[in-house]
N, C-alpha and C. Protein backbone atom coordinates (compact mmCIF):
# COMPACT_ATOMS: atom_id res chain seq x y z
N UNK A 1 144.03 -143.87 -87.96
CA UNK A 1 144.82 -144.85 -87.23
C UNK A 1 145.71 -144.13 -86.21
N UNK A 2 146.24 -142.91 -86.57
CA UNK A 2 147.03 -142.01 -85.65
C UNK A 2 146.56 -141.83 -84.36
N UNK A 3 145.23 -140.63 -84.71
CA UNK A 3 144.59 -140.61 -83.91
C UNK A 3 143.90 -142.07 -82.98
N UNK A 4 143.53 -142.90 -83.46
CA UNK A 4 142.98 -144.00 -82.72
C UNK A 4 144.71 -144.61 -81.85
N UNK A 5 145.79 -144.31 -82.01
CA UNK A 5 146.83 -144.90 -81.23
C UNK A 5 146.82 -144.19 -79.82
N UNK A 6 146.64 -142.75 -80.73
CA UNK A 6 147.25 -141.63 -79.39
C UNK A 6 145.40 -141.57 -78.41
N UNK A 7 144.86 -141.83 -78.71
CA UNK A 7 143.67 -142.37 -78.01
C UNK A 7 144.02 -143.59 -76.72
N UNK A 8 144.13 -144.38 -77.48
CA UNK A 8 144.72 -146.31 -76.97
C UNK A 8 145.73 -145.87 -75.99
N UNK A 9 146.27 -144.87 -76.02
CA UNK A 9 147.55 -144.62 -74.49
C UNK A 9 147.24 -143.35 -73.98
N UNK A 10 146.20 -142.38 -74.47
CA UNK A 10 146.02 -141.34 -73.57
C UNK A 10 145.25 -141.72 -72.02
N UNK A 11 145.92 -140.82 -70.96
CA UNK A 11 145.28 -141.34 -69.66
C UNK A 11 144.58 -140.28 -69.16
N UNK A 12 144.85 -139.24 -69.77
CA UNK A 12 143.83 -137.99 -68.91
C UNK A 12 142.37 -137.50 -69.96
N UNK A 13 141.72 -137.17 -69.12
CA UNK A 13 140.64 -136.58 -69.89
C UNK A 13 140.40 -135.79 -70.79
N UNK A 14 141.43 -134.96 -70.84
CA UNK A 14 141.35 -133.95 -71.41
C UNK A 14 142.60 -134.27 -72.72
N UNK A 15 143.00 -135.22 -73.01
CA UNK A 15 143.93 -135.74 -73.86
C UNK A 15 142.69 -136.56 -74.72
N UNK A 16 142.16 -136.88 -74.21
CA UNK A 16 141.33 -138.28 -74.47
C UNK A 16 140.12 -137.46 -75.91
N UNK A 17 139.35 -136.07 -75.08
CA UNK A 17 138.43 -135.87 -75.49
C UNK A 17 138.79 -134.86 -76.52
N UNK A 18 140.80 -135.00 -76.35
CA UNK A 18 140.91 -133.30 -77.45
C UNK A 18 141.25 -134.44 -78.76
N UNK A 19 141.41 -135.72 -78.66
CA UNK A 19 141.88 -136.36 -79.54
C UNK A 19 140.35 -137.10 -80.33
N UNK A 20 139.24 -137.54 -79.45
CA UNK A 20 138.12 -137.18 -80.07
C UNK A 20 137.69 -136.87 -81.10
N UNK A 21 137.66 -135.48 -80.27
CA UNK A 21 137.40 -134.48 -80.96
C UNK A 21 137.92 -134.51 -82.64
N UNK A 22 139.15 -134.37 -82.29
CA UNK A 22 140.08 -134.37 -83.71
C UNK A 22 139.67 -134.97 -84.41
N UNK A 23 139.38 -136.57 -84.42
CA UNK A 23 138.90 -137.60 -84.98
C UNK A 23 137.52 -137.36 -85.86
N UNK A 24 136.43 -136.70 -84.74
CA UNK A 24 135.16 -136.18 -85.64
C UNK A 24 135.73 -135.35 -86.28
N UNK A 25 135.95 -134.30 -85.99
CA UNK A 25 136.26 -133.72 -87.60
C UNK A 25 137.04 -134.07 -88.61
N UNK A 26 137.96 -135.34 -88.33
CA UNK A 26 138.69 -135.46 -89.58
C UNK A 26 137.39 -136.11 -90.65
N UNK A 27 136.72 -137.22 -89.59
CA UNK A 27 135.48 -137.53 -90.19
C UNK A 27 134.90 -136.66 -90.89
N UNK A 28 134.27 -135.65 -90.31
CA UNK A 28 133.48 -134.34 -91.05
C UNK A 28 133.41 -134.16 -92.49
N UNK A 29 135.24 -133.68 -92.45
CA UNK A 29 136.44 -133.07 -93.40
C UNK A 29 136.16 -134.40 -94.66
N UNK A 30 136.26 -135.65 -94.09
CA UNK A 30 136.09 -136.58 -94.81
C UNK A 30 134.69 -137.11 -95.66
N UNK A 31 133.75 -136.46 -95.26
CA UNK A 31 132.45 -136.09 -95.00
C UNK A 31 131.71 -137.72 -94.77
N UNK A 32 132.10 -138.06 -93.88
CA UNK A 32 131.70 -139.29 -93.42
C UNK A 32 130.76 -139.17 -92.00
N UNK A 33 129.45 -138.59 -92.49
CA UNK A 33 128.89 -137.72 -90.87
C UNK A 33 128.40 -139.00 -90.08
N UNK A 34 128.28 -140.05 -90.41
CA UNK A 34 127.91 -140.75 -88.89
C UNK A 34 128.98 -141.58 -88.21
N UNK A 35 130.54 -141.08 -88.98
CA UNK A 35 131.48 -141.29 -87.84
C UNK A 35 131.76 -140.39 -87.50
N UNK A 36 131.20 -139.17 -87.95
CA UNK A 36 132.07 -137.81 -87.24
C UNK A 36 130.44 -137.52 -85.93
N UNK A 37 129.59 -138.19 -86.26
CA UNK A 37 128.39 -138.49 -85.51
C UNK A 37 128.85 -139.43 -84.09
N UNK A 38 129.35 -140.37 -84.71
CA UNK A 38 129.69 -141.58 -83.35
C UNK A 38 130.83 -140.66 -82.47
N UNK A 39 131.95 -140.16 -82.86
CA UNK A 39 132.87 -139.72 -82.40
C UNK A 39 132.66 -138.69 -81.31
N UNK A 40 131.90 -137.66 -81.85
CA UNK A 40 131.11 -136.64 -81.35
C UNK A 40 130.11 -136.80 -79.85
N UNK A 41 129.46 -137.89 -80.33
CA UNK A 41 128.33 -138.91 -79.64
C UNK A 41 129.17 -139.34 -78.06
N UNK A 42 130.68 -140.06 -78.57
CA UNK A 42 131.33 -140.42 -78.01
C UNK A 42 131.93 -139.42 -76.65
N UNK A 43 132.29 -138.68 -77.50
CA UNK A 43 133.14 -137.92 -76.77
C UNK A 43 132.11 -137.07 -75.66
N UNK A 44 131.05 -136.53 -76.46
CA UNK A 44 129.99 -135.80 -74.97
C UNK A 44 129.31 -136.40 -74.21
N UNK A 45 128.89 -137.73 -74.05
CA UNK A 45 128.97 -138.60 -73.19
C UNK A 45 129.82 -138.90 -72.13
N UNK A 46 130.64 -139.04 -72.77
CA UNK A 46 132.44 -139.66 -71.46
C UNK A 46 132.58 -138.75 -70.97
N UNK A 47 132.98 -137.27 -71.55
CA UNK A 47 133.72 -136.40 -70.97
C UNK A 47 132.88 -135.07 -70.98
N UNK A 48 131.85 -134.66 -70.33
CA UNK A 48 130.66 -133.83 -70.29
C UNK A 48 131.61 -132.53 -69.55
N UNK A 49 132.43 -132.34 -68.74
CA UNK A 49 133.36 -131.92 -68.42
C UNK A 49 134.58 -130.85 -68.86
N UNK A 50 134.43 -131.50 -70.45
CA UNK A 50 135.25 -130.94 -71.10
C UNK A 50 134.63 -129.90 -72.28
N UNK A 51 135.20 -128.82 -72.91
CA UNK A 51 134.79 -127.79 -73.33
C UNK A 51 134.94 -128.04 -75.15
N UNK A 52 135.89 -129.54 -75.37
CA UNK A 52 135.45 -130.20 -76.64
C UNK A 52 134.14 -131.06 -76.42
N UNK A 53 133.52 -130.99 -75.00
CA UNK A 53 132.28 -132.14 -74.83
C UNK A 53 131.24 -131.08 -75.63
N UNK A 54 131.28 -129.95 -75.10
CA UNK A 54 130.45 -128.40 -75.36
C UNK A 54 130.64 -128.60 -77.02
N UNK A 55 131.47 -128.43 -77.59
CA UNK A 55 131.80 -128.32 -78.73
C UNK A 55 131.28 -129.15 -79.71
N UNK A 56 131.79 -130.54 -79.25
CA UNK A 56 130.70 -131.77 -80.08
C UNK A 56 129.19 -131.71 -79.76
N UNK A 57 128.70 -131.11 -78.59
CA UNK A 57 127.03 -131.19 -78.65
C UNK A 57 127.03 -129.70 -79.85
N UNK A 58 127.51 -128.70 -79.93
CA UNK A 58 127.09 -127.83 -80.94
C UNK A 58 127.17 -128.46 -82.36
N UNK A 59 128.22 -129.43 -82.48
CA UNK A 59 128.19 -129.95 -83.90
C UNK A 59 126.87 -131.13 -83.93
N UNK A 60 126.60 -132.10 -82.99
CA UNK A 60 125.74 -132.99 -83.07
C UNK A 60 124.01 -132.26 -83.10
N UNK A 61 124.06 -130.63 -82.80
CA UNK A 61 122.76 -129.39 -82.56
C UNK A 61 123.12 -129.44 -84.10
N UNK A 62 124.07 -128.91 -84.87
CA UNK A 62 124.30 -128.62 -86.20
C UNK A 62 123.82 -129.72 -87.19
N UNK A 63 124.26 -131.00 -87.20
CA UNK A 63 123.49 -132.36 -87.62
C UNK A 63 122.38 -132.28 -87.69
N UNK A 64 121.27 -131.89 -86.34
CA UNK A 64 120.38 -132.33 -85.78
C UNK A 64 120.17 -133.17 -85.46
N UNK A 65 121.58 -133.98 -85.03
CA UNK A 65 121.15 -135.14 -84.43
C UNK A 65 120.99 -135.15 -82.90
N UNK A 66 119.58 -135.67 -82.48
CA UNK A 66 119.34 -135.74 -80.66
C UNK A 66 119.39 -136.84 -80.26
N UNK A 67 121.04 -137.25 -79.97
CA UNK A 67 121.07 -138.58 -79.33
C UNK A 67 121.36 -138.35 -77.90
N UNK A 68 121.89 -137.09 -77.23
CA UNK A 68 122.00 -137.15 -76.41
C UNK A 68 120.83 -136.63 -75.07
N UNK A 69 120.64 -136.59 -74.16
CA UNK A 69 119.16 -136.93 -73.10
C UNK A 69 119.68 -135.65 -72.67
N UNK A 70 118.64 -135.31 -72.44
CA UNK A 70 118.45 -133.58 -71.50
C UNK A 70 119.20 -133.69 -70.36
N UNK A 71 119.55 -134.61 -69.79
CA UNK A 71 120.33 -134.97 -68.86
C UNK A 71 121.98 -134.46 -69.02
N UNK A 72 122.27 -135.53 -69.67
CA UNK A 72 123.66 -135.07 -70.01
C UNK A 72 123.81 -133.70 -71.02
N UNK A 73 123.16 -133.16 -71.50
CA UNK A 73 123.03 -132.20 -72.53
C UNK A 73 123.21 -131.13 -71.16
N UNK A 74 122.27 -131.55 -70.26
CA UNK A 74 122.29 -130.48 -68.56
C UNK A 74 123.93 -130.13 -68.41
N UNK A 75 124.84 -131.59 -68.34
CA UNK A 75 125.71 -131.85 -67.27
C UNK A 75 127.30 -130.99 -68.50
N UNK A 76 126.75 -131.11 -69.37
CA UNK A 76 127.73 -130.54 -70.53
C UNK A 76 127.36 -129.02 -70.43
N UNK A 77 126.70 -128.76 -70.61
CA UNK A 77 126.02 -127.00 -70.27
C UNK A 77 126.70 -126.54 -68.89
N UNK A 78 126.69 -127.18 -67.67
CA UNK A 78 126.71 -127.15 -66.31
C UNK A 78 128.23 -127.10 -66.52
N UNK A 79 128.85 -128.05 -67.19
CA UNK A 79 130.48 -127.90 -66.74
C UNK A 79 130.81 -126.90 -67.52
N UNK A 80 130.47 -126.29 -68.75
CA UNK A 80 130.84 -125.12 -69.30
C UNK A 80 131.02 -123.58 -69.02
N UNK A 81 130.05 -123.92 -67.29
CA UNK A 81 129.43 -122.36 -67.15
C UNK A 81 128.52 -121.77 -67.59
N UNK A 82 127.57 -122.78 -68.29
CA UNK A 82 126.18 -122.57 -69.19
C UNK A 82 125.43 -122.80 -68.12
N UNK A 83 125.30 -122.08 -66.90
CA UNK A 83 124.12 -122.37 -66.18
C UNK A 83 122.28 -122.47 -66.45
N UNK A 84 121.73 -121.23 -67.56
CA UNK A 84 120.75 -120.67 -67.81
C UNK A 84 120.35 -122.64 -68.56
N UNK A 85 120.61 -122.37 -69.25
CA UNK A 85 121.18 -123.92 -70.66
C UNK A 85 120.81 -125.09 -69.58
N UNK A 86 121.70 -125.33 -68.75
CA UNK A 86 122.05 -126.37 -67.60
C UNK A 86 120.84 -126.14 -66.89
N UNK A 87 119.94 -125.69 -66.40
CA UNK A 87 118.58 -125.58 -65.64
C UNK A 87 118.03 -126.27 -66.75
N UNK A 88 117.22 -125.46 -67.95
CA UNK A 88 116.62 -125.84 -68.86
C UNK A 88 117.13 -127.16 -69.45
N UNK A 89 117.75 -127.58 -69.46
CA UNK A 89 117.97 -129.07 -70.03
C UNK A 89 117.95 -129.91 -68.36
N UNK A 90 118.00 -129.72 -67.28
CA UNK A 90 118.02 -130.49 -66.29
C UNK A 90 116.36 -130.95 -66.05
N UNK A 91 115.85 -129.63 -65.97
CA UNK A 91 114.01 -129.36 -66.01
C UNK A 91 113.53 -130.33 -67.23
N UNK A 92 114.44 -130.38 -68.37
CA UNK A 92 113.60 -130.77 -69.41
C UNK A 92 113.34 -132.71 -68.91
N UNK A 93 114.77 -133.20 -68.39
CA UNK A 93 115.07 -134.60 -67.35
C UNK A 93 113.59 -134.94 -66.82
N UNK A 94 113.63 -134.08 -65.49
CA UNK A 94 112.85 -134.06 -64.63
C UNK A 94 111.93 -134.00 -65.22
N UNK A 95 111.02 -133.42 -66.18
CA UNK A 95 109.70 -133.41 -66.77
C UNK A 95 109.44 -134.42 -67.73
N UNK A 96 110.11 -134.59 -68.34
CA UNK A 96 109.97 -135.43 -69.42
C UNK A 96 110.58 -136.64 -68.97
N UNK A 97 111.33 -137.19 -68.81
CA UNK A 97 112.21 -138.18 -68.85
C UNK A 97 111.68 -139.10 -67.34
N UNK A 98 112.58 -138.41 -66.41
CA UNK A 98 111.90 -138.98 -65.13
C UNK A 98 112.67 -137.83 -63.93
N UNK A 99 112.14 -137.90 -62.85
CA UNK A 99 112.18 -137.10 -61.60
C UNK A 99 113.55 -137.36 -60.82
N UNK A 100 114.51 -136.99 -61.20
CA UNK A 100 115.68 -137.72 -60.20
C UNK A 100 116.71 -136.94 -59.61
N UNK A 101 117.08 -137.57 -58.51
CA UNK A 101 117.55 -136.59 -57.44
C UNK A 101 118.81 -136.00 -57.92
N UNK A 102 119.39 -136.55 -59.23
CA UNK A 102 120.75 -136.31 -59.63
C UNK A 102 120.51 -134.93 -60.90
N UNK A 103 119.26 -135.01 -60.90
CA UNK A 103 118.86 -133.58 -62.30
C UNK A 103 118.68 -132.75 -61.00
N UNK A 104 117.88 -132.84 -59.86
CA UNK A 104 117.48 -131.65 -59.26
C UNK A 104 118.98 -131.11 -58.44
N UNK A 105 119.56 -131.96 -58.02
CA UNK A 105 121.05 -131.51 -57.70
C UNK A 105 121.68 -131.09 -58.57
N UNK A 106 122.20 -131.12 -59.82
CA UNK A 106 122.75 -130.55 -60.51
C UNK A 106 121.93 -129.24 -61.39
N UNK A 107 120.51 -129.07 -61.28
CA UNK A 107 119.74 -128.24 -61.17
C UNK A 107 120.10 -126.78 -59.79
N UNK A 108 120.63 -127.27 -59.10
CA UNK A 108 120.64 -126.48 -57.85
C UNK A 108 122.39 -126.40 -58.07
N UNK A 109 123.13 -126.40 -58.29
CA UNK A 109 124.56 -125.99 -58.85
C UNK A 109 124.38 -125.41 -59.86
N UNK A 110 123.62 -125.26 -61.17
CA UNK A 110 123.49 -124.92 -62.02
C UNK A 110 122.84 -123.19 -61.38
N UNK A 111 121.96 -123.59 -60.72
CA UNK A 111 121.41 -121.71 -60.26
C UNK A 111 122.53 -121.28 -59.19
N UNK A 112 123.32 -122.42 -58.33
CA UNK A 112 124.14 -121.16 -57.72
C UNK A 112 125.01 -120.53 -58.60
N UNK A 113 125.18 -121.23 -60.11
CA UNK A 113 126.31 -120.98 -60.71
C UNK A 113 126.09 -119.16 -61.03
N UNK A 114 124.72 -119.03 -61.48
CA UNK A 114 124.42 -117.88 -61.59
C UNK A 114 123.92 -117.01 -60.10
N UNK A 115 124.23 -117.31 -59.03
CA UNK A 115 123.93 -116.59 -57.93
C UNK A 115 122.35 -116.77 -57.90
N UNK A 116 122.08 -117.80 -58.23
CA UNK A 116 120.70 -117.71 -57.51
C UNK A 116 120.34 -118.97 -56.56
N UNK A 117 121.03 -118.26 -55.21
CA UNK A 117 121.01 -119.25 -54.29
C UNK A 117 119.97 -119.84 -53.14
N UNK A 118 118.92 -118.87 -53.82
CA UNK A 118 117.59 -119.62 -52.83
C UNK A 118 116.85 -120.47 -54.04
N UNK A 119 117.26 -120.47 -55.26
CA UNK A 119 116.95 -121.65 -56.18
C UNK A 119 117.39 -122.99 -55.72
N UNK A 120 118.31 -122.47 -55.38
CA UNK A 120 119.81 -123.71 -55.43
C UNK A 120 119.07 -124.78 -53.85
N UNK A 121 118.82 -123.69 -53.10
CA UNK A 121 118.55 -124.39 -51.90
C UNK A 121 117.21 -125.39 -51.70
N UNK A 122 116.23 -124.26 -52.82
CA UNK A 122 114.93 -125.38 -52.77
C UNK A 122 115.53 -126.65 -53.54
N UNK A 123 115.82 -126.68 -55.05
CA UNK A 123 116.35 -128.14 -55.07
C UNK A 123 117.42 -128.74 -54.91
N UNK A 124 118.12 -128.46 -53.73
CA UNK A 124 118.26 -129.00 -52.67
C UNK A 124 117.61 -129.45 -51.74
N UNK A 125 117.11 -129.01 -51.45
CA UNK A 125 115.79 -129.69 -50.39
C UNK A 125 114.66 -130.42 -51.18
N UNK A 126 114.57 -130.16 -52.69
CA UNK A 126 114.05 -131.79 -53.50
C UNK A 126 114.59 -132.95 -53.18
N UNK A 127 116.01 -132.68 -53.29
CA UNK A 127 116.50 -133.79 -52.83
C UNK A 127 116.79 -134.33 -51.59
N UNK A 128 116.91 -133.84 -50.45
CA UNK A 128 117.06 -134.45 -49.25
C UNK A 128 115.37 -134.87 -48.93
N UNK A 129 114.29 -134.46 -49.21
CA UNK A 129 113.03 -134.56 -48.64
C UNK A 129 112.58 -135.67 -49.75
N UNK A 130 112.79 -135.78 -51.03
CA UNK A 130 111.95 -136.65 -52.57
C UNK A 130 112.78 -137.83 -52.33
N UNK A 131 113.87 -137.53 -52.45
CA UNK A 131 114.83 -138.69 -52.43
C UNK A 131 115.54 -139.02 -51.44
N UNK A 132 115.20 -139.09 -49.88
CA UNK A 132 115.68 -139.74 -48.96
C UNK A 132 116.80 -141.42 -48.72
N UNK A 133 117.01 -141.61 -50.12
CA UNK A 133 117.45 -142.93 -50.24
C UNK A 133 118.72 -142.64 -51.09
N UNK A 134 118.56 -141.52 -51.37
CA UNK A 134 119.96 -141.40 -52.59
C UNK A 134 121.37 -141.40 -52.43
N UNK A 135 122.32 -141.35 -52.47
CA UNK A 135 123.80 -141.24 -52.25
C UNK A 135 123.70 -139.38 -52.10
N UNK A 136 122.91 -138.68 -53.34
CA UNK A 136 123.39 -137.68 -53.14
C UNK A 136 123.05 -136.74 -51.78
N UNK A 137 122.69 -137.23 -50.91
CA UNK A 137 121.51 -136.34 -49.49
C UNK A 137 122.41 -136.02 -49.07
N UNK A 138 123.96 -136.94 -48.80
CA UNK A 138 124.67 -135.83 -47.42
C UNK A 138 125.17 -134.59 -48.82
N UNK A 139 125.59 -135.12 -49.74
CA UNK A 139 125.87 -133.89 -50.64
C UNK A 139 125.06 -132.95 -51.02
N UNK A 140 124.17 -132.67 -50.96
CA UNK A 140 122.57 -132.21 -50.89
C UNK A 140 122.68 -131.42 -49.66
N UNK A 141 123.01 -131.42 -48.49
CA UNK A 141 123.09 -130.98 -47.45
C UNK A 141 123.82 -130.04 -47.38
N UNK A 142 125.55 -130.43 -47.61
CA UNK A 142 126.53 -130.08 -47.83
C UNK A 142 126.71 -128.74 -48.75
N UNK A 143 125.79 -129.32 -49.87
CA UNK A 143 126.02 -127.99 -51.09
C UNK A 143 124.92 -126.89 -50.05
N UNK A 144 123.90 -127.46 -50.03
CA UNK A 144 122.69 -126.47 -49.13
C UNK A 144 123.80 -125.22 -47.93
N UNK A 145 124.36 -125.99 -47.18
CA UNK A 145 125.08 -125.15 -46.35
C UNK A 145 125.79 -124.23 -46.82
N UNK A 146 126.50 -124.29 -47.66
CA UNK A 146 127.74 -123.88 -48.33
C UNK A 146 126.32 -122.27 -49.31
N UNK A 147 125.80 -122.96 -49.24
CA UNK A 147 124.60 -121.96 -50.21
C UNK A 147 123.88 -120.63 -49.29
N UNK A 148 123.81 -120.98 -48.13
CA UNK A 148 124.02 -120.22 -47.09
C UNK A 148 124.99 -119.40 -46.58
N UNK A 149 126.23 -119.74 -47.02
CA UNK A 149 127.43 -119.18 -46.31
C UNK A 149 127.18 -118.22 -47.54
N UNK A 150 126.99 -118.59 -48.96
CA UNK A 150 127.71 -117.80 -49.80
C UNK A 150 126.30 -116.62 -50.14
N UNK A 151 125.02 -116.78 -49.26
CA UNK A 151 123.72 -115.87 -48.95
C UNK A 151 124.58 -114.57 -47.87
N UNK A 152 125.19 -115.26 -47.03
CA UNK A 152 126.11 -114.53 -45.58
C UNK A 152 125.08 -115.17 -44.66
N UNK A 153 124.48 -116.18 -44.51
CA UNK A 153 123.67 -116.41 -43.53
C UNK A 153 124.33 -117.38 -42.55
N UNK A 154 125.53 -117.02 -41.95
CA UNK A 154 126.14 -118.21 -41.21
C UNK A 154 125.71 -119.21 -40.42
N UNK A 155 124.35 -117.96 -39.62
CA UNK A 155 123.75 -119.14 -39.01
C UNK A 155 122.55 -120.08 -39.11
N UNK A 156 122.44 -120.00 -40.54
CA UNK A 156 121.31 -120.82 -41.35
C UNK A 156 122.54 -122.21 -41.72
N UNK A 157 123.75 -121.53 -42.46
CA UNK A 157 124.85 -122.24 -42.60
C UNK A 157 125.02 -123.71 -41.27
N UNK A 158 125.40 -122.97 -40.35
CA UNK A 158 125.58 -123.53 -39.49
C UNK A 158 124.93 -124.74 -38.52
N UNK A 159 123.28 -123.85 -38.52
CA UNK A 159 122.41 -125.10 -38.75
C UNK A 159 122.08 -126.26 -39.40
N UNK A 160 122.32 -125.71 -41.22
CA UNK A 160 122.72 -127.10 -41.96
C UNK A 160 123.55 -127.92 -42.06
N UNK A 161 124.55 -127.33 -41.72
CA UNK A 161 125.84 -128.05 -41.04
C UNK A 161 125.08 -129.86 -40.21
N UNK A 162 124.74 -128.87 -39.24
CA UNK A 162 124.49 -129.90 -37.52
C UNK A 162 123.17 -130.75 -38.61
N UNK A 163 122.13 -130.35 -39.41
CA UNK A 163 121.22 -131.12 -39.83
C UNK A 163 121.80 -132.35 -40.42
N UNK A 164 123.05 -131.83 -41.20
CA UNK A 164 123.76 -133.23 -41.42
C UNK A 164 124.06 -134.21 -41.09
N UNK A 165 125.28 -133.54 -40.41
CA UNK A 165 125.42 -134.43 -38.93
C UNK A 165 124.37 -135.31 -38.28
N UNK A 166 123.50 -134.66 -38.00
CA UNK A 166 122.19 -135.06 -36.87
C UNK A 166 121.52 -136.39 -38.03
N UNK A 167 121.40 -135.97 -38.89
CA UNK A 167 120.38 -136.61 -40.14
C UNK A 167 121.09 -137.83 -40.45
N UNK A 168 122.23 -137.94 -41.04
CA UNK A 168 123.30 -138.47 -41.84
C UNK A 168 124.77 -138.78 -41.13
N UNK A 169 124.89 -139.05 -40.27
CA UNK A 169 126.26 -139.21 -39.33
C UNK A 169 127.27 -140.51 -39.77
N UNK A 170 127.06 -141.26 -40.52
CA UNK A 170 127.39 -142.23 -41.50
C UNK A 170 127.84 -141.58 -42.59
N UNK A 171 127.33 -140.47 -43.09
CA UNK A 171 128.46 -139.81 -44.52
C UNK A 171 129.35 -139.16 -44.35
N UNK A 172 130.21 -139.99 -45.43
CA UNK A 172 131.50 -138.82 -45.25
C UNK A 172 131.75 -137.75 -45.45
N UNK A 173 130.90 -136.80 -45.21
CA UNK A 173 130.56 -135.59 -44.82
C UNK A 173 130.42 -134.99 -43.62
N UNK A 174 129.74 -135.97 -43.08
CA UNK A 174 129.08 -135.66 -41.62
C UNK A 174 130.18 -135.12 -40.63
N UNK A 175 131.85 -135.97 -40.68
CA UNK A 175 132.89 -135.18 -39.90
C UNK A 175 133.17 -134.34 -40.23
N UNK A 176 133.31 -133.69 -41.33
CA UNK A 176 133.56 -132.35 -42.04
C UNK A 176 132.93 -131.49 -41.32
């Protein structure tokens, strides 16, 4: 009940998912595993972001329970700094699941994370060329350039820059 109050008025994320957290394991402790299951469930879903999100997918790996999609399993790996993890669960999306411009983008953050930035750029260019319709293209662009600068290729950079622009002049990117 404690925990469920200080939940009911927390406003930040990271309040939200440390109180969670707490909650599954009191569950655990209590040995009540499919609320320390829901809680867990809960919490790496909402807040993939957070490093109790990381924490509850190792306990829900420990369960064996696979409720959560290669997807978000990606996006929890990805915010941790688990890049290697974050490919392989993004790939697993894309292959299995379905093809989407939001795994191959976060696929391509996931390899610059580890400096591998001509990874990063091909899917990137999955997505501006596969998915021409998506929200993510001027960001797709955007990260692409920036993937260049951080190659030293300014004027590959620079070109992707203007492709933006030229391509996409409607996103709010494009004045940037």
């Amino acid at each position: 009940a404690y925990y469920q109050r200080l939940l009911d008025r927390a406003q930040e994320d990271g309040t939200r998912a440390e109180t969670l957290y707490q909650m599954a394991v009191t569950y655990q402790e209590w040995e009540d595993e499919d609320q320390a299951m829901q809680y867990f469930t809960r919490l790496a879903q909402d807040y993939p972001r957070t490093y109790r999100a990381y924490q509850a997918l190792e306990e829900l790996d420990a369960m064996e329970v696979e409720i959560l999609s290669p997807f978000q399993r990606g996006l929890i790996y990805y915010y941790n700094g688990l890049y290697d993890p974050a490919v392989l669960a993004f790939y697993d999306h894309i292959e299995e699941v379905e093809d989407t411009a939001q795994a191959h983008y976060y696929a391509a953050l996931a390899y610059r994370g580890y400096d591998a930035h001509y990874l990063a750029i091909d899917e990137l260019e999955t997505v501006i060329e596969q998915f021409p319709d998506s929200d993510l293209v001027g960001q797709a662009w955007w990260e692409m350039a920036r993937s260049w600068v951080f190659i030293g290729n300014n004027e590959f950079a620079i070109d992707t820059y203007g492709q933006l622009f030229a391509s996409r002049p409607q996103d709010p990117l494009a004045d940037d």
